[in-house]
Protein backbone atom coordinates (compact mmCIF):
# COMPACT_ATOMS: atom_id res chain seq x y z
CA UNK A 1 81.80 90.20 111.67
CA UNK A 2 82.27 86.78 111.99
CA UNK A 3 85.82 85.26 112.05
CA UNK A 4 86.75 83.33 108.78
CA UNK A 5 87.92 79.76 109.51
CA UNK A 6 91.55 80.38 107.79
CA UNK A 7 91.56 83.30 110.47
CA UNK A 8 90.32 81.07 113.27
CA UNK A 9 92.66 78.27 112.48
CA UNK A 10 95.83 80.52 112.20
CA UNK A 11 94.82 82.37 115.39
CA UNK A 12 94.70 79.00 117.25
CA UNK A 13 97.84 77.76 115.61
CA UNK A 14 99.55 81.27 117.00
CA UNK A 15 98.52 80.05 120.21
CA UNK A 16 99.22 77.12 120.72
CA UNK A 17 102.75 77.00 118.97
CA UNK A 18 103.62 80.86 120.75
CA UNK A 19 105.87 81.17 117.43
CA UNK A 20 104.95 83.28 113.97
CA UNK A 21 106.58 83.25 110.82
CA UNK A 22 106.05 85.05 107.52
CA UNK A 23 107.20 83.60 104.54
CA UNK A 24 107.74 86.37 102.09
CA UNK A 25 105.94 85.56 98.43
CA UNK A 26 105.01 87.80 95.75
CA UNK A 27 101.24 89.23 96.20
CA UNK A 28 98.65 87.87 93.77
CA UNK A 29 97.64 89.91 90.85
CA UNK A 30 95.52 92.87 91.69
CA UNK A 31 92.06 92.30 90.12
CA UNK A 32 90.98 96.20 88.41
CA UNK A 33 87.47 95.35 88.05
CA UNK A 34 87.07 94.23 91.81
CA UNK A 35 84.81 97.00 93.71
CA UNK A 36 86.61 98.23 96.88
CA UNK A 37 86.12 96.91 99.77
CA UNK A 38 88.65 97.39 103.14
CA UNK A 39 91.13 95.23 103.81
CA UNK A 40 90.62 92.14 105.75
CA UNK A 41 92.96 93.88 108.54
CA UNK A 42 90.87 96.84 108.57
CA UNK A 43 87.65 94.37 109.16
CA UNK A 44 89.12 92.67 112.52
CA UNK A 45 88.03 94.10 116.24
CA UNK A 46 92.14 95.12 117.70
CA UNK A 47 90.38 93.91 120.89
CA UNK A 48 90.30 90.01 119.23
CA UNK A 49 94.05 90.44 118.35
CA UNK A 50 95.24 91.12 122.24
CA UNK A 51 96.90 87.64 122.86
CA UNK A 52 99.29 88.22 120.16
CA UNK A 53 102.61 90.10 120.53
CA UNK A 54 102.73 93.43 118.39
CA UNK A 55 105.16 91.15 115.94
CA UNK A 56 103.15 88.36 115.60
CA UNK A 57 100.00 91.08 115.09
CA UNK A 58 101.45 92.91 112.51
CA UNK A 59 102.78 89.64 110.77
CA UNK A 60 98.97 88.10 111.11
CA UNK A 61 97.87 91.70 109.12
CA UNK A 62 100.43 91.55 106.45
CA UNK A 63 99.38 88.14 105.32
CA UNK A 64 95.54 89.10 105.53
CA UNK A 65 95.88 92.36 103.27
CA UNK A 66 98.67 90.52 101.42
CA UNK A 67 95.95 87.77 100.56
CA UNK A 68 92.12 89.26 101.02
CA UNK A 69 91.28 87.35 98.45
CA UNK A 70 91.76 84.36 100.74
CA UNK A 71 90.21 85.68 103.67
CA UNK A 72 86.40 86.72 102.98
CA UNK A 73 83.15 86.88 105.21
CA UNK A 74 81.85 84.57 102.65
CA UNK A 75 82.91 80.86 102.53
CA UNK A 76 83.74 79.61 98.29
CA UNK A 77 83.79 76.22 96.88
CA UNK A 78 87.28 74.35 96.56
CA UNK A 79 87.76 72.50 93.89
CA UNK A 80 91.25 71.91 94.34
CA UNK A 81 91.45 68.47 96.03
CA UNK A 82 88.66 66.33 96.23
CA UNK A 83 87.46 63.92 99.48
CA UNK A 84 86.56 60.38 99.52
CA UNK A 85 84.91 58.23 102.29
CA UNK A 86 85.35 54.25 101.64
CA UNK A 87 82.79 52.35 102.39
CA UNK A 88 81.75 48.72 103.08
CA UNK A 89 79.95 46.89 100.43
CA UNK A 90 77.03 45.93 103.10
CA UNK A 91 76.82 49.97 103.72
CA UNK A 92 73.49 51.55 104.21
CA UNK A 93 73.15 55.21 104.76
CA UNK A 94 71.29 56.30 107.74
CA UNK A 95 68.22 57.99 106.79
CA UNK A 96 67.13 60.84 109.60
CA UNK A 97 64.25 62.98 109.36
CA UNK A 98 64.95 66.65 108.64
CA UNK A 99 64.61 69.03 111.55
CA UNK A 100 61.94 71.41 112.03
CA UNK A 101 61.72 74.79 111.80
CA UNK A 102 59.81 77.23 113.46
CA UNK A 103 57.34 79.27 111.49
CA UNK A 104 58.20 81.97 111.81
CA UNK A 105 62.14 81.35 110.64
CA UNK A 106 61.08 79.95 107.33
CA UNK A 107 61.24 83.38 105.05
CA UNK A 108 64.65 83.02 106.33
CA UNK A 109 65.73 79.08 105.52
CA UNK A 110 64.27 79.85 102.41
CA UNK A 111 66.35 82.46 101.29
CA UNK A 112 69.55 81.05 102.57
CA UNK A 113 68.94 77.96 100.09
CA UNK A 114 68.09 80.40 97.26
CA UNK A 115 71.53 82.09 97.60
């Protein structure tokens, strides 16, 4: 399983700041018609959890089973906030030739595009 970048970015900020907090919020509505799946702490290798004190790892847990609707294997679209790059008036894009694939990884590149 790969590691979801909200996991990835609190694991480094456990690290680097040596410090965890939990801020205590009321859970989001349970969804009935949502199949089961296991919890997002249930989904994580203990092994990939061993630089973290047993506090900070069961704090870490809470907030993933708290919120596994914000921590999937599968990255969503955001519409919350949207981005903007300003630009010069004598701006050209860059125009770069798509890579190549190999042969025999197209059935593949194809199908990821479809989804």
């Amino acid at each position: 399983m790969a590691i979801h970048w909200r996991l990835a970015l609190a694991l480094l900020f456990t690290t680097v700041i040596k410090t965890w907090s939990v801020a205590v919020v009321d859970p989001p509505p349970k969804n009935p018609d949502k199949r089961s799946e296991p919890l997002p702490s249930h989904k994580i290798d203990p092994e990939k959890l061993n630089h973290l004190s047993e506090q900070q790892r069961r704090g870490l847990l809470a907030v993933l089973d708290q919120f596994p609707d914000c921590f999937s294997d599968t990255p969503g679209f955001c519409d919350l906030i949207e981005h903007e790059i300003p630009v010069t008036g004598d701006f050209k894009p860059k125009r770069l030739r798509a890579y190549k694939v190999p042969e025999r990884l197209n059935p593949e590149v194809d199908s990821q595009i479809n989804e």
